[in-house]
C-alpha atoms as a PDB file:
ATOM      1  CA  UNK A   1      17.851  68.754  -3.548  1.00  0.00           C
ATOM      2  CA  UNK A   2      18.027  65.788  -1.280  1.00  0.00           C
ATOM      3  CA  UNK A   3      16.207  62.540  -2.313  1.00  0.00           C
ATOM      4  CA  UNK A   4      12.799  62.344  -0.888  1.00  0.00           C
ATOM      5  CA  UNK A   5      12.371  58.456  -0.845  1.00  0.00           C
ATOM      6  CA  UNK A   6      13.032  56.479   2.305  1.00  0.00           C
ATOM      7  CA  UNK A   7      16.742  54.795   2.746  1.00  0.00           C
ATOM      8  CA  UNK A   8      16.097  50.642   1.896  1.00  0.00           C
ATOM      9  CA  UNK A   9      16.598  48.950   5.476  1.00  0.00           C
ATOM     10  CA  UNK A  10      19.800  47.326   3.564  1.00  0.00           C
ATOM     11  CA  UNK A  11      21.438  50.860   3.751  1.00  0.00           C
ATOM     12  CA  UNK A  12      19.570  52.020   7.205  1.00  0.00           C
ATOM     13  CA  UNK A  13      20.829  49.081   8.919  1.00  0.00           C
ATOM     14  CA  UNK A  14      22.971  47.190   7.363  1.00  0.00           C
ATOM     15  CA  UNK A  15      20.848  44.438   6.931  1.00  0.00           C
ATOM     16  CA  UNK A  16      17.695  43.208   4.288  1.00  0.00           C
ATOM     17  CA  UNK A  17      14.981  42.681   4.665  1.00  0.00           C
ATOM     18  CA  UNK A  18      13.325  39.394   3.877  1.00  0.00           C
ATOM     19  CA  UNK A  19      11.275  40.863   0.527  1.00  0.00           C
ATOM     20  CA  UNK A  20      15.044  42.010  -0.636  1.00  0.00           C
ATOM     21  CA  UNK A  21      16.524  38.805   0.160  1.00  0.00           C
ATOM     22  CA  UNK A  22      14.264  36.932  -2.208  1.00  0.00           C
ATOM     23  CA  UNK A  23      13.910  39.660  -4.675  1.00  0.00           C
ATOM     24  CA  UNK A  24      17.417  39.129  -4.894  1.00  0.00           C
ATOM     25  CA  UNK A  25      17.935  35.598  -5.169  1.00  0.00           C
ATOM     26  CA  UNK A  26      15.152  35.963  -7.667  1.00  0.00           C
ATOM     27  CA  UNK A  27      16.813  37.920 -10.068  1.00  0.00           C
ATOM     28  CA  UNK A  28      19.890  35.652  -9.773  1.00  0.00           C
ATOM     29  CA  UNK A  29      17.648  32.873 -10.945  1.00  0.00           C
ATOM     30  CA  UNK A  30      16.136  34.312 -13.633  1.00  0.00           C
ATOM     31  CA  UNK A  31      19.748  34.832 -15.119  1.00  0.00           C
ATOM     32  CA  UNK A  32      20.034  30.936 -14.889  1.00  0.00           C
ATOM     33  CA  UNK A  33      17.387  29.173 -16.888  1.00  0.00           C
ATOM     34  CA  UNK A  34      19.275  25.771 -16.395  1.00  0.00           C
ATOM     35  CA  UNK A  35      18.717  26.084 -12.517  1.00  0.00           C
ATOM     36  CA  UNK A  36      14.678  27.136 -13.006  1.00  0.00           C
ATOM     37  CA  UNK A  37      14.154  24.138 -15.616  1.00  0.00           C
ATOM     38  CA  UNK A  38      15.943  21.667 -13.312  1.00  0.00           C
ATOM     39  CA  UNK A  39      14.008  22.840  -9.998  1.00  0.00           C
ATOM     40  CA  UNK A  40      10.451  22.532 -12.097  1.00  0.00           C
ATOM     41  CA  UNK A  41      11.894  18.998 -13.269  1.00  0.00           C
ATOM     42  CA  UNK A  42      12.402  17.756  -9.907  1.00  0.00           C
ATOM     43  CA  UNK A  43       9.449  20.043  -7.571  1.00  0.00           C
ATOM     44  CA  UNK A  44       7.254  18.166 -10.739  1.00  0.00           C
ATOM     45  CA  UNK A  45       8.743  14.512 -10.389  1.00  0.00           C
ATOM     46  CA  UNK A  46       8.014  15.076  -7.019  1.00  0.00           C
ATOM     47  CA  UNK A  47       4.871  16.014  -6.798  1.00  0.00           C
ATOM     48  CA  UNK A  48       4.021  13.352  -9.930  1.00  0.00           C
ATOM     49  CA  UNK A  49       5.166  10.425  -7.637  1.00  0.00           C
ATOM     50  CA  UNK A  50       3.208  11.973  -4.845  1.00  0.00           C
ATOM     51  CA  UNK A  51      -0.122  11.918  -6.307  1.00  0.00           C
ATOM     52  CA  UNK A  52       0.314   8.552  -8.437  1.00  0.00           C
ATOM     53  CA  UNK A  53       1.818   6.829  -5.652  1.00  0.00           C
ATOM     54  CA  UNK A  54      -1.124   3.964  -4.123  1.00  0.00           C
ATOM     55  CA  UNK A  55      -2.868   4.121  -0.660  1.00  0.00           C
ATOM     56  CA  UNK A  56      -1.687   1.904   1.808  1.00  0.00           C
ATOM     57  CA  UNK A  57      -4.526   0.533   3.271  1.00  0.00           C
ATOM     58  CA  UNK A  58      -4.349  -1.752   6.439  1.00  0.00           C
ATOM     59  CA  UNK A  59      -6.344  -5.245   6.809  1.00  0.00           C
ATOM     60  CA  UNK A  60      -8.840  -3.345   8.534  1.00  0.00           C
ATOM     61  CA  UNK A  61     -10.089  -1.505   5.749  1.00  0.00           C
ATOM     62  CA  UNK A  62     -10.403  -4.264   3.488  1.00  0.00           C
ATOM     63  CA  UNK A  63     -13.281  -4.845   1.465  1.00  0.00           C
ATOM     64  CA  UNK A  64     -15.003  -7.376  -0.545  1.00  0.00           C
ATOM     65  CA  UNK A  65     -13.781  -7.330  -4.323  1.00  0.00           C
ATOM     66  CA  UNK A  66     -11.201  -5.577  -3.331  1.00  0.00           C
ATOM     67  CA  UNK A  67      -8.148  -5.985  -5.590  1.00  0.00           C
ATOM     68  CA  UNK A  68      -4.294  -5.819  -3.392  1.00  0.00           C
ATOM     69  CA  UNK A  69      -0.980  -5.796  -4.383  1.00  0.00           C
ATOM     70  CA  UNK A  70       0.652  -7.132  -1.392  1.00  0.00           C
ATOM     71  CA  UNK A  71       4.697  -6.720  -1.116  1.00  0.00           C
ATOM     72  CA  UNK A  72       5.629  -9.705   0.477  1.00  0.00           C
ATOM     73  CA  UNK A  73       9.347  -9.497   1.663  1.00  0.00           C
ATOM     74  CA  UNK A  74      10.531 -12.902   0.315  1.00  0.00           C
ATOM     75  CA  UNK A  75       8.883 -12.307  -3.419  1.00  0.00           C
ATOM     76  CA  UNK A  76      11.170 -12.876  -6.185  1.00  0.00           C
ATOM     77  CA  UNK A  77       9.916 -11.269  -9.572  1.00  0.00           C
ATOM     78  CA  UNK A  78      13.325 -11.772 -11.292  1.00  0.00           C
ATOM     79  CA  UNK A  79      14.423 -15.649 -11.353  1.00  0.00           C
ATOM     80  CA  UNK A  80      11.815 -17.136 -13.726  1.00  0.00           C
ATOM     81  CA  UNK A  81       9.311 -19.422 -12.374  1.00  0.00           C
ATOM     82  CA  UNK A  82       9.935 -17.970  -8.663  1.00  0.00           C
ATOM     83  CA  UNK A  83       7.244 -16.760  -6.191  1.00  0.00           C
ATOM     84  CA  UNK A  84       6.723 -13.161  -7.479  1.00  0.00           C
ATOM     85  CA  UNK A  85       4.243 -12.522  -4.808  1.00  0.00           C
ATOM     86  CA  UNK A  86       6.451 -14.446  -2.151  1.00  0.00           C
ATOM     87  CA  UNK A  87       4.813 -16.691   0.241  1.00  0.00           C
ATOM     88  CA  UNK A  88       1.962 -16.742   1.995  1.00  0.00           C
ATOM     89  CA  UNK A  89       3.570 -16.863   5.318  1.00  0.00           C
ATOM     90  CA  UNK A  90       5.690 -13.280   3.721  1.00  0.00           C
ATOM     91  CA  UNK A  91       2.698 -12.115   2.569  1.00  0.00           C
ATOM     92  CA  UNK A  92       0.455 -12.133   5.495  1.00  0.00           C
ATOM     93  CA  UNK A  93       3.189 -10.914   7.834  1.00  0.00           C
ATOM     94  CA  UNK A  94       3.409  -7.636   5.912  1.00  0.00           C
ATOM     95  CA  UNK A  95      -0.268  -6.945   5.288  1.00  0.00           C
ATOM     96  CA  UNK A  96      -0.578  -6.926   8.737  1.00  0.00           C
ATOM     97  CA  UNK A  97       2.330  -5.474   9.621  1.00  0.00           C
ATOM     98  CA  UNK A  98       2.630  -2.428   7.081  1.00  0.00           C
ATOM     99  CA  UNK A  99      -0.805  -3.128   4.937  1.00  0.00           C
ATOM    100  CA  UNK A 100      -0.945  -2.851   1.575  1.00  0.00           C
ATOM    101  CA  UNK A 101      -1.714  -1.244  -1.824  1.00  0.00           C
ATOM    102  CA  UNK A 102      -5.378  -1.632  -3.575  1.00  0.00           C
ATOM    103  CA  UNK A 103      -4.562  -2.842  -7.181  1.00  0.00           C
ATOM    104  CA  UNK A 104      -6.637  -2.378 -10.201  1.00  0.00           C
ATOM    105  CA  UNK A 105      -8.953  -5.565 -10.483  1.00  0.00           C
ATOM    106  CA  UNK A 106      -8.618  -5.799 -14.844  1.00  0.00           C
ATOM    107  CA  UNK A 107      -4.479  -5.667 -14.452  1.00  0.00           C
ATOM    108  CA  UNK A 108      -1.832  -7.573 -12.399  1.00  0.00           C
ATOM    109  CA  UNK A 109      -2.379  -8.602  -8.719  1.00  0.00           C
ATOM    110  CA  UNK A 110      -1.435 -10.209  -5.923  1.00  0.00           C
ATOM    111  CA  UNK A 111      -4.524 -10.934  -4.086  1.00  0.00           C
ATOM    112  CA  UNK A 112      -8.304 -10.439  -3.820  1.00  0.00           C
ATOM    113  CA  UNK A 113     -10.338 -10.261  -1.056  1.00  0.00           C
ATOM    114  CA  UNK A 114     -13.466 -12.658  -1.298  1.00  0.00           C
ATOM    115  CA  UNK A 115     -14.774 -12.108   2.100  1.00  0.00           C
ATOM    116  CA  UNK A 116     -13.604  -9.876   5.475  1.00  0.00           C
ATOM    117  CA  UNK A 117     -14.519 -10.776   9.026  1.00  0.00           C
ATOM    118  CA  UNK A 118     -14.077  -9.481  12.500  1.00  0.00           C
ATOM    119  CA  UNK A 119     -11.974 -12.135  15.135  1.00  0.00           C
ATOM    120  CA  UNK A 120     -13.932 -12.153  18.353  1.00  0.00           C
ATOM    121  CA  UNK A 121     -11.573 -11.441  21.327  1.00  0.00           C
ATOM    122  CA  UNK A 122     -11.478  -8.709  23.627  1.00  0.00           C
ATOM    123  CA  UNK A 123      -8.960  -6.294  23.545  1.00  0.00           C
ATOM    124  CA  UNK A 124      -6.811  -7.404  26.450  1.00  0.00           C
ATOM    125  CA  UNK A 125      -7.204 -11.228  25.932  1.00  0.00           C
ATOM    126  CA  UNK A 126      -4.146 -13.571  25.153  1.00  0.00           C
ATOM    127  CA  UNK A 127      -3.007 -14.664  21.777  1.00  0.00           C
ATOM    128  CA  UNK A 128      -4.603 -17.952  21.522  1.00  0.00           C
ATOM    129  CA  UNK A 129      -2.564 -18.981  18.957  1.00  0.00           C
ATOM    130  CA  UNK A 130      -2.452 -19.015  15.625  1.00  0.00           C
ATOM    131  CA  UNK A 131      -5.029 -22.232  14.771  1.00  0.00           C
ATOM    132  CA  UNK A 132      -7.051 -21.346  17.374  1.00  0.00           C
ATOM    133  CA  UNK A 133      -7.919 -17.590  15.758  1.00  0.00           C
ATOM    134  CA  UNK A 134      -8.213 -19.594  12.283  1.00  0.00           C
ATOM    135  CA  UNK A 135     -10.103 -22.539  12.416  1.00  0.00           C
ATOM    136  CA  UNK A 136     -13.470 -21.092  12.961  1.00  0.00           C
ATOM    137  CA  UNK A 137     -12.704 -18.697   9.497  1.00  0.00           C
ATOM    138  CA  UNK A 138     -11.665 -21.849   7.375  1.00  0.00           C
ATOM    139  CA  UNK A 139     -15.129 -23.150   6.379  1.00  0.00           C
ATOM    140  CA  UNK A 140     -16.885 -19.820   5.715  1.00  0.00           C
ATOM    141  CA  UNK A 141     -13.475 -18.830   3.982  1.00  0.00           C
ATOM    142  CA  UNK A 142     -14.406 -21.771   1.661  1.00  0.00           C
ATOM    143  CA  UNK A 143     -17.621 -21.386   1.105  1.00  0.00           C
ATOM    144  CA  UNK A 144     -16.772 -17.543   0.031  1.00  0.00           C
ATOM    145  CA  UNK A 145     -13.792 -19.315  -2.402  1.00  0.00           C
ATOM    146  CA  UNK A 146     -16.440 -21.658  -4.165  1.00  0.00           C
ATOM    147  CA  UNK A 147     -19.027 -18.860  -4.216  1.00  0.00           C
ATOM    148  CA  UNK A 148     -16.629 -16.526  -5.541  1.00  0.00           C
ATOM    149  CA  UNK A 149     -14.504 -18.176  -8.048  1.00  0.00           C
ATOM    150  CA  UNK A 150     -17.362 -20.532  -9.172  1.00  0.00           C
ATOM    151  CA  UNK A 151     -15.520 -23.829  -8.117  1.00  0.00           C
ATOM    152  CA  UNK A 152     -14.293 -25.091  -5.188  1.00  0.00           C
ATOM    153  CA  UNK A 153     -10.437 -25.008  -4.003  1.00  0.00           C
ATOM    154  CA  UNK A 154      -9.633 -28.778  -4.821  1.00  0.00           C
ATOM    155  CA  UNK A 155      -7.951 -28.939  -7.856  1.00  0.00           C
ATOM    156  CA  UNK A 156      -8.234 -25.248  -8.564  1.00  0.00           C
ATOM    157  CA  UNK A 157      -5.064 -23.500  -9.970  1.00  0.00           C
ATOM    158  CA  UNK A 158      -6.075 -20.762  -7.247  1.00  0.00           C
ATOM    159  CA  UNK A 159      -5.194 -20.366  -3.250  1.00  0.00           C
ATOM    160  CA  UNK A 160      -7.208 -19.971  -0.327  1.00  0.00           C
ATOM    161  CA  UNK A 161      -5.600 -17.637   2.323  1.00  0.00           C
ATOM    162  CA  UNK A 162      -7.611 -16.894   5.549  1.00  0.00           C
ATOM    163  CA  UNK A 163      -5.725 -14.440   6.520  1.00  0.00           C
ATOM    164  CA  UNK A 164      -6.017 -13.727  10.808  1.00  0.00           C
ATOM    165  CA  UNK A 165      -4.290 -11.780  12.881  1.00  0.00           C
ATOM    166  CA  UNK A 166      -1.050 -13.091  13.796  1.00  0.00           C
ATOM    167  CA  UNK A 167       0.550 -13.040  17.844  1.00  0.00           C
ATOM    168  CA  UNK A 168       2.066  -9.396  17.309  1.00  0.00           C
ATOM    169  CA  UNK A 169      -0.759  -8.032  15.560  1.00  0.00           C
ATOM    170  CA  UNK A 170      -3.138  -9.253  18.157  1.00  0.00           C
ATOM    171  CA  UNK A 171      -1.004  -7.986  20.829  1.00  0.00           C
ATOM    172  CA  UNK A 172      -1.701  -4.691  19.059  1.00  0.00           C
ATOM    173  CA  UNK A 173      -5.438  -4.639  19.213  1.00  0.00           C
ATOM    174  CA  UNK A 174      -5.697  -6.156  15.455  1.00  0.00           C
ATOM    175  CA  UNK A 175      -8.876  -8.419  14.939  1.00  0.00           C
ATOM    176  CA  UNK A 176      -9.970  -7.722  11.286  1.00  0.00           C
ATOM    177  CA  UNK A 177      -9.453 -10.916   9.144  1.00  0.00           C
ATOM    178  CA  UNK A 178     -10.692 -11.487   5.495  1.00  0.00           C
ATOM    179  CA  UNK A 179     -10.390 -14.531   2.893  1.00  0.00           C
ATOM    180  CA  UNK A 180      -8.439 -13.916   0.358  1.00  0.00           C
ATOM    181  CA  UNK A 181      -7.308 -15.906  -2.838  1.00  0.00           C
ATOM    182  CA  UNK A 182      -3.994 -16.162  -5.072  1.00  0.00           C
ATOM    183  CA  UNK A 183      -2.285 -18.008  -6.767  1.00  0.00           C
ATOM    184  CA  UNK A 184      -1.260 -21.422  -6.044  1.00  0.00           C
ATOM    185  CA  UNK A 185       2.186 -20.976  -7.939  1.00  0.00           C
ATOM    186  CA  UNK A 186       3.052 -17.633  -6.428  1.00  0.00           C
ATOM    187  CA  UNK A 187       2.696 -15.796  -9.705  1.00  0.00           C
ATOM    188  CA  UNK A 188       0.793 -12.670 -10.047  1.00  0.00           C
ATOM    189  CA  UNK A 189      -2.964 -12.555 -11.147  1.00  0.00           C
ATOM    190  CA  UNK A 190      -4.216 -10.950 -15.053  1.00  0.00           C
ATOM    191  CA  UNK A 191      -7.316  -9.660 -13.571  1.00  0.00           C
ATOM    192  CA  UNK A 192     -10.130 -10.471 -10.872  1.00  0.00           C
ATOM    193  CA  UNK A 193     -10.736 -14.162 -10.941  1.00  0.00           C
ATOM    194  CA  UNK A 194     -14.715 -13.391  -9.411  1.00  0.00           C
ATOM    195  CA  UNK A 195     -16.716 -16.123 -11.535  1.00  0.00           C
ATOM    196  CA  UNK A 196     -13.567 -17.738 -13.082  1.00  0.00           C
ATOM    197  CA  UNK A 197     -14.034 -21.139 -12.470  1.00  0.00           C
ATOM    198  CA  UNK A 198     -10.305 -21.596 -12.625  1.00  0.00           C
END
Protein backbone atom coordinates (compact mmCIF):
# COMPACT_ATOMS: atom_id res chain seq x y z
CA UNK A 1 0.00 0.00 0.00
CA UNK A 2 1.45 3.30 -1.01
CA UNK A 3 2.33 5.86 1.74
CA UNK A 4 -0.44 8.24 2.36
CA UNK A 5 1.64 11.26 3.74
CA UNK A 6 2.64 14.11 1.47
CA UNK A 7 6.36 13.97 -0.23
CA UNK A 8 8.64 16.79 2.05
CA UNK A 9 9.24 19.73 -0.57
CA UNK A 10 13.09 18.50 -0.13
CA UNK A 11 12.09 15.34 -2.19
CA UNK A 12 9.18 17.18 -4.40
CA UNK A 13 11.55 19.69 -5.52
CA UNK A 14 14.68 19.29 -4.75
CA UNK A 15 14.89 21.96 -2.49
CA UNK A 16 13.90 22.77 1.61
CA UNK A 17 12.10 24.52 2.83
CA UNK A 18 13.07 27.18 5.31
CA UNK A 19 11.39 25.18 8.59
CA UNK A 20 13.78 22.10 7.29
CA UNK A 21 16.69 24.21 6.89
CA UNK A 22 16.70 25.26 10.51
CA UNK A 23 15.32 22.10 11.84
CA UNK A 24 18.33 20.86 10.43
CA UNK A 25 20.97 23.04 11.47
CA UNK A 26 19.23 22.62 14.78
CA UNK A 27 19.82 19.19 15.28
CA UNK A 28 23.46 19.66 14.20
CA UNK A 29 23.77 22.00 17.13
CA UNK A 30 22.36 20.15 19.61
CA UNK A 31 25.09 17.42 18.84
CA UNK A 32 27.67 20.24 19.71
CA UNK A 33 27.23 21.56 23.20
CA UNK A 34 30.64 23.48 22.90
CA UNK A 35 29.14 25.59 19.95
CA UNK A 36 25.57 26.30 22.05
CA UNK A 37 27.63 27.28 25.34
CA UNK A 38 29.97 29.54 23.34
CA UNK A 39 27.03 31.32 21.27
CA UNK A 40 25.04 31.94 24.85
CA UNK A 41 28.58 33.24 26.16
CA UNK A 42 28.95 35.74 23.57
CA UNK A 43 24.78 36.62 22.46
CA UNK A 44 25.03 37.20 26.70
CA UNK A 45 28.32 39.39 26.80
CA UNK A 46 26.65 41.12 24.26
CA UNK A 47 23.66 41.91 25.37
CA UNK A 48 25.39 42.51 29.15
CA UNK A 49 27.54 45.37 27.63
CA UNK A 50 24.47 46.61 25.87
CA UNK A 51 22.34 47.28 28.74
CA UNK A 52 25.24 48.38 31.28
CA UNK A 53 26.79 50.48 28.81
CA UNK A 54 26.01 54.64 29.93
CA UNK A 55 23.80 57.16 27.96
CA UNK A 56 25.49 59.59 26.05
CA UNK A 57 23.87 62.59 26.72
CA UNK A 58 24.69 65.88 24.77
CA UNK A 59 25.27 69.46 26.55
CA UNK A 60 21.83 70.10 25.82
CA UNK A 61 20.39 67.80 28.13
CA UNK A 62 22.38 68.70 30.97
CA UNK A 63 21.05 69.26 34.23
CA UNK A 64 21.78 70.74 37.49
CA UNK A 65 23.54 68.13 39.92
CA UNK A 66 24.17 66.30 37.28
CA UNK A 67 27.23 64.05 37.70
CA UNK A 68 29.52 63.47 33.94
CA UNK A 69 32.22 61.49 33.07
CA UNK A 70 33.58 63.38 30.25
CA UNK A 71 36.30 61.49 27.87
CA UNK A 72 38.48 64.11 27.03
CA UNK A 73 40.87 63.00 24.14
CA UNK A 74 44.18 64.23 25.68
CA UNK A 75 43.43 62.48 29.35
CA UNK A 76 46.14 60.41 30.61
CA UNK A 77 44.98 57.95 33.48
CA UNK A 78 48.25 55.92 33.32
CA UNK A 79 51.49 58.22 34.01
CA UNK A 80 51.00 59.12 37.69
CA UNK A 81 50.22 62.58 38.56
CA UNK A 82 48.94 63.28 34.80
CA UNK A 83 45.60 64.90 33.78
CA UNK A 84 43.27 61.83 33.98
CA UNK A 85 40.40 63.88 32.86
CA UNK A 86 42.64 65.76 30.20
CA UNK A 87 42.25 69.38 29.78
CA UNK A 88 39.73 71.59 29.81
CA UNK A 89 40.25 72.79 26.35
CA UNK A 90 39.99 68.42 25.48
CA UNK A 91 37.29 68.24 27.55
CA UNK A 92 34.94 70.81 26.32
CA UNK A 93 35.70 70.02 22.68
CA UNK A 94 34.28 66.51 23.11
CA UNK A 95 31.24 67.26 25.25
CA UNK A 96 30.20 69.24 22.61
CA UNK A 97 31.28 67.43 19.99
CA UNK A 98 30.20 63.72 20.96
CA UNK A 99 28.55 64.54 24.63
CA UNK A 100 29.05 62.58 27.33
CA UNK A 101 28.26 59.91 29.97
CA UNK A 102 26.15 60.81 33.35
CA UNK A 103 28.34 59.38 36.22
CA UNK A 104 27.19 58.30 39.56
CA UNK A 105 27.49 61.45 41.93
CA UNK A 106 28.90 59.11 45.36
CA UNK A 107 31.83 57.45 42.93
CA UNK A 108 34.52 58.80 40.53
CA UNK A 109 33.90 61.77 38.14
CA UNK A 110 34.96 64.04 35.90
CA UNK A 111 32.67 66.89 36.19
CA UNK A 112 29.46 68.30 37.72
CA UNK A 113 27.19 70.54 36.45
CA UNK A 114 26.38 73.48 38.96
CA UNK A 115 24.28 75.49 36.70
CA UNK A 116 23.00 75.20 32.70
CA UNK A 117 22.05 78.17 30.56
CA UNK A 118 20.78 78.93 27.13
CA UNK A 119 23.39 81.37 24.76
CA UNK A 120 21.19 83.97 23.15
CA UNK A 121 21.84 84.05 19.34
CA UNK A 122 19.69 83.28 16.60
CA UNK A 123 20.10 80.41 14.66
CA UNK A 124 21.73 81.86 11.57
CA UNK A 125 23.93 84.52 13.36
CA UNK A 126 27.85 84.47 13.18
CA UNK A 127 30.16 82.94 15.67
CA UNK A 128 31.06 85.87 17.69
CA UNK A 129 33.82 84.34 19.06
CA UNK A 130 34.69 82.51 21.71
CA UNK A 131 34.94 85.48 24.68
CA UNK A 132 32.28 87.12 23.32
CA UNK A 133 29.67 83.91 23.90
CA UNK A 134 31.49 83.60 27.48
CA UNK A 135 31.87 86.61 29.23
CA UNK A 136 28.32 87.31 30.03
CA UNK A 137 28.21 83.37 31.71
CA UNK A 138 31.43 84.05 33.87
CA UNK A 139 29.86 85.94 36.82
CA UNK A 140 26.64 83.93 37.21
CA UNK A 141 28.98 80.81 36.59
CA UNK A 142 30.64 82.08 39.84
CA UNK A 143 28.12 82.88 41.79
CA UNK A 144 26.62 79.15 41.05
CA UNK A 145 30.52 77.84 42.06
CA UNK A 146 30.38 79.71 45.54
CA UNK A 147 26.72 78.77 46.02
CA UNK A 148 27.38 75.34 45.16
CA UNK A 149 30.58 74.26 46.63
CA UNK A 150 30.15 76.58 49.70
CA UNK A 151 33.33 78.74 48.94
CA UNK A 152 34.36 80.71 46.34
CA UNK A 153 36.93 79.64 43.43
CA UNK A 154 40.05 81.57 44.84
CA UNK A 155 42.11 79.32 46.50
CA UNK A 156 39.78 76.40 46.08
CA UNK A 157 41.40 73.01 45.09
CA UNK A 158 38.32 72.94 42.55
CA UNK A 159 37.82 74.44 38.76
CA UNK A 160 35.39 76.61 37.28
CA UNK A 161 34.54 75.66 33.62
CA UNK A 162 31.82 77.74 31.79
CA UNK A 163 31.50 75.68 29.30
CA UNK A 164 29.85 77.62 25.76
CA UNK A 165 29.46 76.59 22.62
CA UNK A 166 32.50 76.64 20.66
CA UNK A 167 32.73 78.11 16.57
CA UNK A 168 31.74 74.54 15.12
CA UNK A 169 29.18 73.82 17.53
CA UNK A 170 27.55 77.13 17.00
CA UNK A 171 27.75 76.75 13.38
CA UNK A 172 25.59 73.70 14.15
CA UNK A 173 22.72 75.36 15.88
CA UNK A 174 24.33 74.53 19.52
CA UNK A 175 23.46 77.25 22.22
CA UNK A 176 23.05 75.24 25.51
CA UNK A 177 25.91 76.16 27.97
CA UNK A 178 26.18 75.13 31.71
CA UNK A 179 28.89 75.79 34.60
CA UNK A 180 30.55 73.13 35.48
CA UNK A 181 33.37 72.35 38.11
CA UNK A 182 36.53 69.90 38.33
CA UNK A 183 39.35 69.58 39.41
CA UNK A 184 42.07 72.00 39.36
CA UNK A 185 44.81 69.17 39.03
CA UNK A 186 43.05 67.20 36.35
CA UNK A 187 42.40 64.25 38.61
CA UNK A 188 39.11 62.63 38.88
CA UNK A 189 36.47 63.56 41.62
CA UNK A 190 35.44 60.82 44.91
CA UNK A 191 31.97 62.03 44.87
CA UNK A 192 29.74 65.28 44.35
CA UNK A 193 31.58 68.17 45.84
CA UNK A 194 27.77 70.16 46.37
CA UNK A 195 28.45 71.84 49.93
CA UNK A 196 32.17 70.81 50.10
CA UNK A 197 33.78 73.80 50.88
CA UNK A 198 36.90 72.45 49.28
Amino acid sequence: MPDARPARERDRYARASLRELLGGELTTLRAHPGVIALLVFMVGGWLFLTLTRPAVVQVADLRTGDCLYIHAADADTDTPGARATGTTTAALSSLYEHGTERARCDGSLSHEVMRTFVVPGDAGAPFPGTAAVEGPWLGPCAEAFTSWVGRPEEGSALELVVAVPDEHAWNRGVRAGACLVGSRDGQFLPRSVKGSGR
